[in-house]
C-alpha atoms as a PDB file:
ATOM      1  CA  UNK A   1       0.110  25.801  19.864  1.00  0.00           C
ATOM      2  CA  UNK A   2      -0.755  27.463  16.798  1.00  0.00           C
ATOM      3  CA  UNK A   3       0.184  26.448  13.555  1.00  0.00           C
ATOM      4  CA  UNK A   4       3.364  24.561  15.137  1.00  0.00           C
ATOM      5  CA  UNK A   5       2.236  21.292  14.785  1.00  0.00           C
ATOM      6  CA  UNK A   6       3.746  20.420  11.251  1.00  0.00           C
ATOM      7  CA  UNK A   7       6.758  22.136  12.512  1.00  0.00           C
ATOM      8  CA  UNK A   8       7.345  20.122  16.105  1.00  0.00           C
ATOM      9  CA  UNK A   9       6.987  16.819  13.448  1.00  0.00           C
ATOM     10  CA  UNK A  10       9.746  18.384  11.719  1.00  0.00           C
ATOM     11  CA  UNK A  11      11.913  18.571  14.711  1.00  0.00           C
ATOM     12  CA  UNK A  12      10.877  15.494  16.732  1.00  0.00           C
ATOM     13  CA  UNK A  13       9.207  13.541  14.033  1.00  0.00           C
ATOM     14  CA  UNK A  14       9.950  11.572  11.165  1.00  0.00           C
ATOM     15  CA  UNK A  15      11.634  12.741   8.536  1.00  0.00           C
ATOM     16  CA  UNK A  16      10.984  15.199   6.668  1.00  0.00           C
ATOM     17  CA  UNK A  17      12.180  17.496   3.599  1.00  0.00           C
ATOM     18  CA  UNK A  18      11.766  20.128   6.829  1.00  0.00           C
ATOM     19  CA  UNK A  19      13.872  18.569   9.610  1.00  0.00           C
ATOM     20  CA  UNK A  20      16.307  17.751   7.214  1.00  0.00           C
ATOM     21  CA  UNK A  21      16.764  20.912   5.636  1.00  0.00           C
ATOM     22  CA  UNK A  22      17.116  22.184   9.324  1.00  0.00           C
ATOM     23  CA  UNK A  23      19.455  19.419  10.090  1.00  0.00           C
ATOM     24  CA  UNK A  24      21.073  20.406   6.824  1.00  0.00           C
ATOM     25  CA  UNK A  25      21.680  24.393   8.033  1.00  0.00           C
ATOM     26  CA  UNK A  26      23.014  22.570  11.324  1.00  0.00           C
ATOM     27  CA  UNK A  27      25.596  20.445   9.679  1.00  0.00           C
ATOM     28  CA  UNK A  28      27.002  23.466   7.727  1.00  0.00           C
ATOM     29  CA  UNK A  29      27.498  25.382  10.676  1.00  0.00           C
ATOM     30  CA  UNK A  30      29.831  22.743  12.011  1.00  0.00           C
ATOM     31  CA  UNK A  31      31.309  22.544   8.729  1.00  0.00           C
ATOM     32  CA  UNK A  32      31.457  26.292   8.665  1.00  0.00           C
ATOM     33  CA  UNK A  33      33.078  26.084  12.408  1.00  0.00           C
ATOM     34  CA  UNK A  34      35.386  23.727  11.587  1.00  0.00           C
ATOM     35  CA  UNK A  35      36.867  25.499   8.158  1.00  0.00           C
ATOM     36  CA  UNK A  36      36.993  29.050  10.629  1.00  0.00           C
ATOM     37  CA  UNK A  37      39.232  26.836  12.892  1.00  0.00           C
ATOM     38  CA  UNK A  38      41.351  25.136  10.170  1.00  0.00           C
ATOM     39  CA  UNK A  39      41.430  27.931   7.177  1.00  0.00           C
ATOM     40  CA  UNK A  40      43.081  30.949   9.091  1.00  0.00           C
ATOM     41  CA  UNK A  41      45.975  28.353   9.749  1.00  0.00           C
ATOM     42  CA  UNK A  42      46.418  27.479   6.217  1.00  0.00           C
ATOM     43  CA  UNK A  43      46.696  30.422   4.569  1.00  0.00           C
ATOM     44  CA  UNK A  44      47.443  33.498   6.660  1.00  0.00           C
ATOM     45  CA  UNK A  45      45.649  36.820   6.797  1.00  0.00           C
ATOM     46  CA  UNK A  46      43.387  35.575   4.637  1.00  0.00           C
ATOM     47  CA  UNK A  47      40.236  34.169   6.288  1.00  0.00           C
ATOM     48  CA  UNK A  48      40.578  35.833   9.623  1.00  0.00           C
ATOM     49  CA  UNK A  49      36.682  37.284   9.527  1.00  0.00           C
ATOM     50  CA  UNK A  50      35.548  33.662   9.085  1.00  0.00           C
ATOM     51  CA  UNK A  51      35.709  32.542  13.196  1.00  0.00           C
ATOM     52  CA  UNK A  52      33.393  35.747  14.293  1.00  0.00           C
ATOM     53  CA  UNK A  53      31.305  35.432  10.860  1.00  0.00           C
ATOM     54  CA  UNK A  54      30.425  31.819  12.220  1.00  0.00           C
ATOM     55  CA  UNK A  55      29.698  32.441  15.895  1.00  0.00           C
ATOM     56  CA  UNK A  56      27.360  35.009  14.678  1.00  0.00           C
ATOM     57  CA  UNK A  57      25.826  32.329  12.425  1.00  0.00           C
ATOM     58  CA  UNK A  58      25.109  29.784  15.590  1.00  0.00           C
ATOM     59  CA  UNK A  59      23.296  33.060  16.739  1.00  0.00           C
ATOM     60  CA  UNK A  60      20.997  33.460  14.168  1.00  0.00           C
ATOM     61  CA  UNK A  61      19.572  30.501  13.313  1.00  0.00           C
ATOM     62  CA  UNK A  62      19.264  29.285  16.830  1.00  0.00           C
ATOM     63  CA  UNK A  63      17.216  31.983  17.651  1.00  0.00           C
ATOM     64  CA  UNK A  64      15.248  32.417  13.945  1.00  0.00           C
ATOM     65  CA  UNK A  65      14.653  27.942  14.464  1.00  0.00           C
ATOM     66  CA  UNK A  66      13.195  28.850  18.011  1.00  0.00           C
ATOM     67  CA  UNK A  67      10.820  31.547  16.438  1.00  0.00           C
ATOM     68  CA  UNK A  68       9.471  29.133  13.703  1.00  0.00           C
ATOM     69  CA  UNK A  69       9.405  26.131  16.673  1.00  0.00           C
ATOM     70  CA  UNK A  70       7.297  28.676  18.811  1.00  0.00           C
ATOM     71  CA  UNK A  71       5.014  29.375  16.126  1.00  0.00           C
ATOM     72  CA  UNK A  72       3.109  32.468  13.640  1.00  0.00           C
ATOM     73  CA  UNK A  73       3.282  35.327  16.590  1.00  0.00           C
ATOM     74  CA  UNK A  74       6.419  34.904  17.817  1.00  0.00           C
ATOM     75  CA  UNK A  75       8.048  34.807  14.564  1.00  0.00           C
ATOM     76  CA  UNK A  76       6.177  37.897  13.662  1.00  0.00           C
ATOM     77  CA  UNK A  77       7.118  39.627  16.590  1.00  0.00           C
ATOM     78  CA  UNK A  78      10.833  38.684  16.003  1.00  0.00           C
ATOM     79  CA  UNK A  79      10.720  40.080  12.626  1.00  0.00           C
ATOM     80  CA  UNK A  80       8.839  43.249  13.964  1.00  0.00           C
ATOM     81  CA  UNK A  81      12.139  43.313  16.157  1.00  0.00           C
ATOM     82  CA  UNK A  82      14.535  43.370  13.421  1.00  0.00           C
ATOM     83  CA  UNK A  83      12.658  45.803  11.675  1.00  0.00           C
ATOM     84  CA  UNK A  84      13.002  48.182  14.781  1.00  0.00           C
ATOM     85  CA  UNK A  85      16.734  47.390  15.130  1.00  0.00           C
ATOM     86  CA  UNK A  86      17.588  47.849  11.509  1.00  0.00           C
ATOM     87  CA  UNK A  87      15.599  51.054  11.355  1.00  0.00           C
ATOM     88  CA  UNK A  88      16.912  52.233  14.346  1.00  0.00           C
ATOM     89  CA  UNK A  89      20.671  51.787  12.902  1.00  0.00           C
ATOM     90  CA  UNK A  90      19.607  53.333   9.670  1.00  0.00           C
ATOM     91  CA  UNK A  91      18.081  56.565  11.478  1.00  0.00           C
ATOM     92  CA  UNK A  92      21.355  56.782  13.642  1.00  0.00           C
ATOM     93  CA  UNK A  93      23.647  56.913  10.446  1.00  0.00           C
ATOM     94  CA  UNK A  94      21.029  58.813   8.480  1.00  0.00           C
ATOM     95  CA  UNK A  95      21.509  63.069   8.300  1.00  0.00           C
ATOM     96  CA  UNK A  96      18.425  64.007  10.236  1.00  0.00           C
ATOM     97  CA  UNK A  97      18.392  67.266  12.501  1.00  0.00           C
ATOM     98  CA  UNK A  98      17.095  67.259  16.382  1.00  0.00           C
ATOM     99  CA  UNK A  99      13.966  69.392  14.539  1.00  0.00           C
ATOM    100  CA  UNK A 100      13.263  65.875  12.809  1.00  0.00           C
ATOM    101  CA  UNK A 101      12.488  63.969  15.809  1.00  0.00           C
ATOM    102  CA  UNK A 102       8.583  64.102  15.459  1.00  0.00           C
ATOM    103  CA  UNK A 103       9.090  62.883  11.945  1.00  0.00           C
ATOM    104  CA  UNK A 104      11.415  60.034  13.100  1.00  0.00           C
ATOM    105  CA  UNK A 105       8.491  59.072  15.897  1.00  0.00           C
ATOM    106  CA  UNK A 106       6.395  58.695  13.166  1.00  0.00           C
ATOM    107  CA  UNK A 107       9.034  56.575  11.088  1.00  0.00           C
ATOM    108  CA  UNK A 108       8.986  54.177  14.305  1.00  0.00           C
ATOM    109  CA  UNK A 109       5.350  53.724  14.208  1.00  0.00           C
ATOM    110  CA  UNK A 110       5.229  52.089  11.285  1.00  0.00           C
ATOM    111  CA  UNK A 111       6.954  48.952  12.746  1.00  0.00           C
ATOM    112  CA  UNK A 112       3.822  48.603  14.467  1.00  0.00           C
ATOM    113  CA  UNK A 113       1.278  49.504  11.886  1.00  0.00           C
ATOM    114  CA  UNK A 114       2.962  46.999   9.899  1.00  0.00           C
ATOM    115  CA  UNK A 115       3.201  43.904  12.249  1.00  0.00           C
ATOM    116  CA  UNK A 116      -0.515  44.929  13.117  1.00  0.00           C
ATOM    117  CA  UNK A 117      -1.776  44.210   9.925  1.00  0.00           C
ATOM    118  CA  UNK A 118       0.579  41.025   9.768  1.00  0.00           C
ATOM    119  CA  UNK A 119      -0.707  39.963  12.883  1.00  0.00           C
ATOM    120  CA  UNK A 120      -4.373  40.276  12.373  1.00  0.00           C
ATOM    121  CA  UNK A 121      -4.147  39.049   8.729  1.00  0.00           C
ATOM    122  CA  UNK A 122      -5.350  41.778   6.511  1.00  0.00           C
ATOM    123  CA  UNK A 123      -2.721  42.005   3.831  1.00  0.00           C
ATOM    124  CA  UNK A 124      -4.337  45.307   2.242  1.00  0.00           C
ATOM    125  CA  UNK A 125      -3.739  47.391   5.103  1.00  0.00           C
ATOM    126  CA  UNK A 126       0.152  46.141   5.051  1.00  0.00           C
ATOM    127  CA  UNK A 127       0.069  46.779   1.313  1.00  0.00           C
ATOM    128  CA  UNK A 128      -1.255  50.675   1.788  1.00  0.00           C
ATOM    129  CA  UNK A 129      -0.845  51.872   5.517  1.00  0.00           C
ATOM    130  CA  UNK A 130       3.059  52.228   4.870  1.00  0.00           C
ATOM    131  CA  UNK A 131       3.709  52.251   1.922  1.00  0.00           C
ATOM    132  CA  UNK A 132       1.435  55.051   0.739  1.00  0.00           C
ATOM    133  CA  UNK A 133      -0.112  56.735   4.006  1.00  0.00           C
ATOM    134  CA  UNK A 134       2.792  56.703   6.179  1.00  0.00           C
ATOM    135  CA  UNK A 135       4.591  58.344   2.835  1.00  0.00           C
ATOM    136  CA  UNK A 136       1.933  60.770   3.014  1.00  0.00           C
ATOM    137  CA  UNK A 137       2.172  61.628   6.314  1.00  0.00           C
ATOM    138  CA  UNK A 138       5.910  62.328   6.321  1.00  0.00           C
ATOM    139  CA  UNK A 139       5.781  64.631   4.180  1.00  0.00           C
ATOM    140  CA  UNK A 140       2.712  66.317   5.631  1.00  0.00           C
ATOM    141  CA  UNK A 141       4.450  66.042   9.079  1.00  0.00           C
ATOM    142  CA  UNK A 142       7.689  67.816   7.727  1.00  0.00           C
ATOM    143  CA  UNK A 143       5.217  70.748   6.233  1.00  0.00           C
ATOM    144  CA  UNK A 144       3.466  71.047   9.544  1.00  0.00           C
ATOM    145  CA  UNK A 145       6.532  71.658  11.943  1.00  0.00           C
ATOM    146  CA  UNK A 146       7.764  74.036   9.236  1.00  0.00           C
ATOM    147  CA  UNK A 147      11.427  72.110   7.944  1.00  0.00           C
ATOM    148  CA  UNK A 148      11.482  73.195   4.780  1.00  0.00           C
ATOM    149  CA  UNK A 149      15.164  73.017   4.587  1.00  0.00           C
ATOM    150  CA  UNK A 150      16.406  69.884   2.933  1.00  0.00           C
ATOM    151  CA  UNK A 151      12.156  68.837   2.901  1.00  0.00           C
ATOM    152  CA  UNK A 152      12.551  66.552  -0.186  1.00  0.00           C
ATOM    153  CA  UNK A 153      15.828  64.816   1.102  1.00  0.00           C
ATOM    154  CA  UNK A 154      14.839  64.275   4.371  1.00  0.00           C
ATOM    155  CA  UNK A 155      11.258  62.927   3.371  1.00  0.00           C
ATOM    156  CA  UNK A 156      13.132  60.235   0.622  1.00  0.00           C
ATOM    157  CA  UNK A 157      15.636  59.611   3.300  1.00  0.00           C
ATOM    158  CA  UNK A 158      13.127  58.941   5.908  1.00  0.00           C
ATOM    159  CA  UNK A 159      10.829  56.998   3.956  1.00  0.00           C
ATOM    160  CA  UNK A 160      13.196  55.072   1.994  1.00  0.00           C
ATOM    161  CA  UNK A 161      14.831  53.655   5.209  1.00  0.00           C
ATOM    162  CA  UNK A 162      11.173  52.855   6.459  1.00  0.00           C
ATOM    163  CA  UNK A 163       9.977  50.879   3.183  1.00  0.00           C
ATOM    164  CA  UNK A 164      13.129  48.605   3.249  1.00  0.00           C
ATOM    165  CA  UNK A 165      13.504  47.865   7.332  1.00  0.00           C
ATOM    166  CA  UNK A 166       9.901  47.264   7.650  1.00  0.00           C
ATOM    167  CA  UNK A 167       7.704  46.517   4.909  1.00  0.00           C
ATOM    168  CA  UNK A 168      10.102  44.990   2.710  1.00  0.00           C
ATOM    169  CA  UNK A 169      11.433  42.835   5.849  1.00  0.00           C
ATOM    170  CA  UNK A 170       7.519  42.266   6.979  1.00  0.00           C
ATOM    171  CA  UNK A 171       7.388  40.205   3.995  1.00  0.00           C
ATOM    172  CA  UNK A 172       8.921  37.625   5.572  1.00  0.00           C
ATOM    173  CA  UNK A 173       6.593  37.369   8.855  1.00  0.00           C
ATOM    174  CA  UNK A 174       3.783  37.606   5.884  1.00  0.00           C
ATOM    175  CA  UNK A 175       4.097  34.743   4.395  1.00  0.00           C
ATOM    176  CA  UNK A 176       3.647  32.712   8.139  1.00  0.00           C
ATOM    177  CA  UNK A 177      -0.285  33.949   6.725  1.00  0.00           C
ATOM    178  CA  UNK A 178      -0.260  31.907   3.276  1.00  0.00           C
ATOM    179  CA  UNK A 179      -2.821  28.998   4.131  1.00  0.00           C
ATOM    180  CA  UNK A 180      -1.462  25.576   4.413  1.00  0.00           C
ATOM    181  CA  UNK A 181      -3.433  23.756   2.261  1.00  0.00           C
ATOM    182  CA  UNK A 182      -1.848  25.576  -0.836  1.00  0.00           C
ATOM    183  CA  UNK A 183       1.500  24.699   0.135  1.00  0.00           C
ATOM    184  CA  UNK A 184       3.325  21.533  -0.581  1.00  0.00           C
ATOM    185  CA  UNK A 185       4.657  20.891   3.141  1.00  0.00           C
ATOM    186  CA  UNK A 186       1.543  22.246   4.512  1.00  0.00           C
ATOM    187  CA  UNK A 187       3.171  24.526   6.818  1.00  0.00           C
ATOM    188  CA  UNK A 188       4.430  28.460   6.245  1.00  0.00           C
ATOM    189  CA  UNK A 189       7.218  27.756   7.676  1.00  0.00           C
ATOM    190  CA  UNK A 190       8.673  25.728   4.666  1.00  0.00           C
ATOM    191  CA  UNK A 191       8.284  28.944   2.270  1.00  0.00           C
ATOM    192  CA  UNK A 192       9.690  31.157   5.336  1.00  0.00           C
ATOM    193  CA  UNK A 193      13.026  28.409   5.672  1.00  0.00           C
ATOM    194  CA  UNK A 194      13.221  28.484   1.891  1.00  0.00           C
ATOM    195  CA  UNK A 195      13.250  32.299   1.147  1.00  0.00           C
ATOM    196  CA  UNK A 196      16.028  32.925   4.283  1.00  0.00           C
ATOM    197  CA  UNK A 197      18.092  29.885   3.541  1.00  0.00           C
ATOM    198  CA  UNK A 198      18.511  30.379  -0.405  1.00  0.00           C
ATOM    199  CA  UNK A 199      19.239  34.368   0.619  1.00  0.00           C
ATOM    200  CA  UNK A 200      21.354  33.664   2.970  1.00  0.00           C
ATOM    201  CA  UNK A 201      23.545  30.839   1.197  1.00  0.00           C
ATOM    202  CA  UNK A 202      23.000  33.748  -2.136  1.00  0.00           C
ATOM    203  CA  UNK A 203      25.505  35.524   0.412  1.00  0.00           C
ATOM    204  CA  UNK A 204      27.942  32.890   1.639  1.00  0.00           C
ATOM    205  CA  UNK A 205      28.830  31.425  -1.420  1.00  0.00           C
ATOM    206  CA  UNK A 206      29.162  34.427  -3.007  1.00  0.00           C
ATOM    207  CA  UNK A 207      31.349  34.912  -0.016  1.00  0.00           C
ATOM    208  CA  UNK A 208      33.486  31.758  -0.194  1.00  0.00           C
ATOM    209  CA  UNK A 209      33.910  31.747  -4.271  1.00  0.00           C
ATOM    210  CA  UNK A 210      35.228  35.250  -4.028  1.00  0.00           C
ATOM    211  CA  UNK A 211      37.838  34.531  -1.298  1.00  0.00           C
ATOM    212  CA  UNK A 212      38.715  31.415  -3.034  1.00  0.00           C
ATOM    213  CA  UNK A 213      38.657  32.430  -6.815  1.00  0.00           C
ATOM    214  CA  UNK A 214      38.241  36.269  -6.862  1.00  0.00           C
ATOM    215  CA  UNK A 215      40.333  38.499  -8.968  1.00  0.00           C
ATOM    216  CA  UNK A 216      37.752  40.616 -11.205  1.00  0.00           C
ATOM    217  CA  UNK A 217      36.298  43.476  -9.104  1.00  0.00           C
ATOM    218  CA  UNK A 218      32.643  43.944 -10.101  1.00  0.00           C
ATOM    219  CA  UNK A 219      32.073  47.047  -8.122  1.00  0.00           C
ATOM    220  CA  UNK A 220      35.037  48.738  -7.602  1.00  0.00           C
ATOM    221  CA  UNK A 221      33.371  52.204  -6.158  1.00  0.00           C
ATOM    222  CA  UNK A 222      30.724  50.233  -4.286  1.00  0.00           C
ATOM    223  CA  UNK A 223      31.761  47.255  -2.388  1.00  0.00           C
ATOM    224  CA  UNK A 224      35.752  46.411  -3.536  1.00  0.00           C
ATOM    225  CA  UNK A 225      35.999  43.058  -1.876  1.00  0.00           C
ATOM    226  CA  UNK A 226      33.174  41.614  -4.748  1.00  0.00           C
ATOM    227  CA  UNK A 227      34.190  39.989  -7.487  1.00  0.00           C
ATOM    228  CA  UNK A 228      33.081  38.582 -10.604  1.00  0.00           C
ATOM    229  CA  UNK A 229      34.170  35.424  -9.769  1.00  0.00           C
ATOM    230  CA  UNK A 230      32.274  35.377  -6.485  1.00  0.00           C
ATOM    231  CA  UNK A 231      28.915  36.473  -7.852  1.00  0.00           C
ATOM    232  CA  UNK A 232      28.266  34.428 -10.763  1.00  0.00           C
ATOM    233  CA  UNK A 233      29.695  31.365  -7.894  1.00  0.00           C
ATOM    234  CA  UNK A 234      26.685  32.565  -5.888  1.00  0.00           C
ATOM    235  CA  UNK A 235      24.139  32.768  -8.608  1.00  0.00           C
ATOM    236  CA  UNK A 236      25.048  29.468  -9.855  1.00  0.00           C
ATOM    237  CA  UNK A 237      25.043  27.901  -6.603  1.00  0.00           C
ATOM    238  CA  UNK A 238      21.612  29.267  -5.189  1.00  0.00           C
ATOM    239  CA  UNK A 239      19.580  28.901  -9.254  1.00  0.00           C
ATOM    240  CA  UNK A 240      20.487  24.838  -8.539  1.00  0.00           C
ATOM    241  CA  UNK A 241      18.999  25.076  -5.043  1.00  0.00           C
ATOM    242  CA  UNK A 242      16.178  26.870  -6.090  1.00  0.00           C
ATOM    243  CA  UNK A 243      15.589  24.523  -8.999  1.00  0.00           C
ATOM    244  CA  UNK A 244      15.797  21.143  -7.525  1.00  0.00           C
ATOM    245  CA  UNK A 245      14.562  22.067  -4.198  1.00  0.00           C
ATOM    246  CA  UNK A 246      11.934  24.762  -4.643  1.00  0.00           C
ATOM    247  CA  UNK A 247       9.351  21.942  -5.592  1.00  0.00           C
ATOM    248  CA  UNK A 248       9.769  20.481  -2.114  1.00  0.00           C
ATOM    249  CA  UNK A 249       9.149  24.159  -0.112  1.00  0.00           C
ATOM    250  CA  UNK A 250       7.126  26.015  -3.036  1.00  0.00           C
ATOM    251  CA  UNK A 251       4.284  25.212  -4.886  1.00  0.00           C
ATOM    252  CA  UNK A 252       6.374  26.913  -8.374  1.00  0.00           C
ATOM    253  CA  UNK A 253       7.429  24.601 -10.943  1.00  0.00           C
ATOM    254  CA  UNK A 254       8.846  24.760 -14.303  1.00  0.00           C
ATOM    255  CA  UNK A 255       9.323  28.165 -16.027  1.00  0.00           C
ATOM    256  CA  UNK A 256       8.268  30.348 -12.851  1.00  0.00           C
ATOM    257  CA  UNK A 257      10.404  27.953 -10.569  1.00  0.00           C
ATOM    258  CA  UNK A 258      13.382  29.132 -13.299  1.00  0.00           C
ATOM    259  CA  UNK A 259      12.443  32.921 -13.236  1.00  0.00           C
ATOM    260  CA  UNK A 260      12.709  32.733  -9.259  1.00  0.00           C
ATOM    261  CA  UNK A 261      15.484  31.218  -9.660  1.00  0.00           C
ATOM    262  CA  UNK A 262      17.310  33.531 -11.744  1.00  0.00           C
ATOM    263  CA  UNK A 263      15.847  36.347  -9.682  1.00  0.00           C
ATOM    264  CA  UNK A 264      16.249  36.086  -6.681  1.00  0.00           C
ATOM    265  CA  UNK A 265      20.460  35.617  -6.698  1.00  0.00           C
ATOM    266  CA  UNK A 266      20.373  39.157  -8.623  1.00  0.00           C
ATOM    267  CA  UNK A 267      18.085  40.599  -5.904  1.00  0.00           C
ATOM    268  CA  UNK A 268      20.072  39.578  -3.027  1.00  0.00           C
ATOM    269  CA  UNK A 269      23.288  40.460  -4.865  1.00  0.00           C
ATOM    270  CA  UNK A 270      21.644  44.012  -5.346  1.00  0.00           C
ATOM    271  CA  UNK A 271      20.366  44.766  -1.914  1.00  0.00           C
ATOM    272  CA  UNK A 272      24.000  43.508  -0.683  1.00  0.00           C
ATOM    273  CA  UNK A 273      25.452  46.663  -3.039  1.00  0.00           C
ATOM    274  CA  UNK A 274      22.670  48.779  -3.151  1.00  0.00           C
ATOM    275  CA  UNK A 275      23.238  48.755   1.201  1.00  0.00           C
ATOM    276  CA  UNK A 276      27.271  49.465   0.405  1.00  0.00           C
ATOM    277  CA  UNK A 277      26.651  51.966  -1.156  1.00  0.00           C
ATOM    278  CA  UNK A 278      24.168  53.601   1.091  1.00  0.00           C
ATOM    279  CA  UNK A 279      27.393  53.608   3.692  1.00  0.00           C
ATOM    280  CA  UNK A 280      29.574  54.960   1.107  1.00  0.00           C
ATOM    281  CA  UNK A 281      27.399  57.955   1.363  1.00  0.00           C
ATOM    282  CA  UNK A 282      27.747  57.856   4.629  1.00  0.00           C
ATOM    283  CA  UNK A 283      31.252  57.279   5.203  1.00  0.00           C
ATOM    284  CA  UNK A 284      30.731  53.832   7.615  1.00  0.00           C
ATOM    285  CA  UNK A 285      31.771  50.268   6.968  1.00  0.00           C
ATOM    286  CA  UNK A 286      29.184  49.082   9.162  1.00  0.00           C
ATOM    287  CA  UNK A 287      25.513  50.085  10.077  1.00  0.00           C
ATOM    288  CA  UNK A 288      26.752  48.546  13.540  1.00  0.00           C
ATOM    289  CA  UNK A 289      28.899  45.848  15.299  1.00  0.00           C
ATOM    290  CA  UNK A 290      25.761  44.302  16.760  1.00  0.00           C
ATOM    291  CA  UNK A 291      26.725  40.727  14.998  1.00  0.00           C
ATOM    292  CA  UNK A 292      30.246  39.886  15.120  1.00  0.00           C
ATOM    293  CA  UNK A 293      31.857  39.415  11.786  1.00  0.00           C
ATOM    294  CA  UNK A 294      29.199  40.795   9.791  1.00  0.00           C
ATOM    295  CA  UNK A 295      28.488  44.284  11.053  1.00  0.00           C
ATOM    296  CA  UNK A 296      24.828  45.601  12.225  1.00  0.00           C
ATOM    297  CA  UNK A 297      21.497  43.559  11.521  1.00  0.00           C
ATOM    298  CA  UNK A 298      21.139  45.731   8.558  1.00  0.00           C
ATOM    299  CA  UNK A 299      24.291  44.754   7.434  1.00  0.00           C
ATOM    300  CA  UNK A 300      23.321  41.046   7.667  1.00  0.00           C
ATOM    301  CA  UNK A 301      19.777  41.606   5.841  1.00  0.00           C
ATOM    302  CA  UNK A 302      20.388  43.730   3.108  1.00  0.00           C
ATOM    303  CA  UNK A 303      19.841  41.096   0.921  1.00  0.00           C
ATOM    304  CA  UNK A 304      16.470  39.956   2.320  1.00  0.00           C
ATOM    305  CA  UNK A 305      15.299  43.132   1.801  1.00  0.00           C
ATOM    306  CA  UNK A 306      15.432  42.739  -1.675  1.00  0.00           C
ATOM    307  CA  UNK A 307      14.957  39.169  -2.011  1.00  0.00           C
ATOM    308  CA  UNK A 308      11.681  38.607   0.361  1.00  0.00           C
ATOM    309  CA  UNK A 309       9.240  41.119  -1.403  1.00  0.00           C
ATOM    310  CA  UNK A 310      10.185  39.709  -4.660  1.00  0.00           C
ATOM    311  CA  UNK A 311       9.912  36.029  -3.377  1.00  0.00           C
ATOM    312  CA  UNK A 312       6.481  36.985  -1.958  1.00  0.00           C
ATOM    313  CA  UNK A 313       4.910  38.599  -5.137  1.00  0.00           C
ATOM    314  CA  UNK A 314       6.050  35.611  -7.428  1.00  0.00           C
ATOM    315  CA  UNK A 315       4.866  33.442  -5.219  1.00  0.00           C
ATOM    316  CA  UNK A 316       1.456  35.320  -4.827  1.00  0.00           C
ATOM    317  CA  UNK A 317       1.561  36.065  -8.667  1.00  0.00           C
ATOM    318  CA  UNK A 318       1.882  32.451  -9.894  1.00  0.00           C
ATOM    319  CA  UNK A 319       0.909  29.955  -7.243  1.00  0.00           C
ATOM    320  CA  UNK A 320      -0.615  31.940  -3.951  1.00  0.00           C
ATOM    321  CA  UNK A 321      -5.054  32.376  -4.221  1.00  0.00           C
ATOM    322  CA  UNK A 322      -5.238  34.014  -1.230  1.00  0.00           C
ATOM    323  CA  UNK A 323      -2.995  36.685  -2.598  1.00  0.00           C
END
């Protein structure tokens, strides 16, 4: 099976900075499950989201684990998948017109003009098919059909929704390309664990040291429930991670390994607000109730989308040849 074989050691092997990172996520999912159980009882009202937060949780990195077990394809077709669901909540909530619905089509297509380049390797054509042509041929579209009412807004809206669900998401299936001699694990799939675990615990304890410690709104307009207290918690938290494990899963070290690290916690905090207040402007709390707890799949990656394309240039800028 393809570029699984460092992985399956991971899971069946010895041990591993791998399987124990996995075994790791595992064990704070109990925790997690247990705290959902206990915490609602010991202080009322207050973590009541926690229980369907945490079943989602057991949902999503069951299924992201199987993808990485399975190997390079079907992890890029599972993040193909995401991009199609998060684009497809995105152009449900977005202000588009029946007229639109060519331009939309075309919107859809680039899921697979972007996982086609992923798939066959050719990182240029990810880096300029989207990005640039598909931006092109919006706008050209729009011209062509004749909706020159609101043409500027719905082009940016359009293509804005497009650049974050897929290419900025496709990031993440890219790097299952980076070659495994130039990683320290010699496997992908350590830089892919890395980048969704340090994002993802970015979120949670930014999460837990606002409910616990919170009283300083940071973005009262945007997204009331964050607090001062709960961000710089959640940048503290995930710059130690990155800095004493990101020499195990990256090749960065030293003063790049630092950068990342203070980064990537502001990234992930920004996509997080930059997505509120997207549905601010919309008037919705949710892009769905697809995951239980946490809203749509948008809602759930709205960091990622922010913190993969950085991890993958800095990565490509300071340690990656092939990139």
């Amino acid at each position: 099976m393809e570029d699984t074989g460092y992985f399956e050691a991971a899971l069946v092997g010895a041990p591993n900075p791998l399987s124990i990172g996995i075994a790791a996520v595992f064990i704070a999912l109990i925790i997690g499950t247990l705290a959902a159980f206990i915490l609602p009882r010991l202080q009322k009202g207050k973590w009541t989201d926690l229980g369907p937060r945490m079943y989602s949780w057991w949902v999503i990195v069951g299924i992201i684990v199987a993808a990485l077990y399975l190997g390079k394809m079907p992890f890029i077709i599972l993040f193909g998948l995401i991009s199609f669901l998060a684009l497809k909540e995105y152009l449900s909530l977005a202000p588009t017109r029946k007229e639109d619905r060519p331009i939309i089509l075309l919107a859809y297509s680039a899921i697979i003009v972007a996982y086609w380049a992923i798939a066959i390797d050719e990182y240029p054509f990810f880096l300029t098919l989207v990005p640039v042509y598909l931006f092109l041929g919006l706008a050209l579209a729009m011209a062509w059909i004749g909706r020159t009412e609101g043409y500027l807004a719905t082009v940016g809206i359009i293509y804005w929704g497009v650049v974050v669900c897929v290419t900025n998401v496709g990031y993440v299936a890219l790097l299952m390309q980076v070659p495994p001699m130039e990683l320290p694990l010699q496997s992908p799939t350590g830089l892919v664990f890395f980048l969704l675990v340090i994002t993802e615990v970015n979120d949670v304890a930014q999460y837990v040291w606002g409910k616990s410690f919170g009283k300083n709104k940071i973005t009262p307009n945007v997204s009331p429930n964050k607090t001062w207290e709960g961000a710089i918690g959640g940048f503290v938290t995930t710059f130690l991670i990155i800095w004493f494990l990101g020499p195990v899963f990256t090749p960065l070290k030293g003063l790049p390994l630092a950068l990342l690290g203070v980064l990537l916690p502001i990234a992930g905090f920004g996509g997080d607000i930059t997505m509120s207040a997207i549905k601010r402007d919309l008037g919705v709390k949710d892009t769905s109730n697809a995951l239980p707890g946490h809203g749509g799949i948008l809602d759930r990656i709205d960091s990622l989308t922010f913190t993969a394309p950085i991890y993958f240039h800095f990565l490509a800028y300071f340690a990656l040849d092939k990139f």
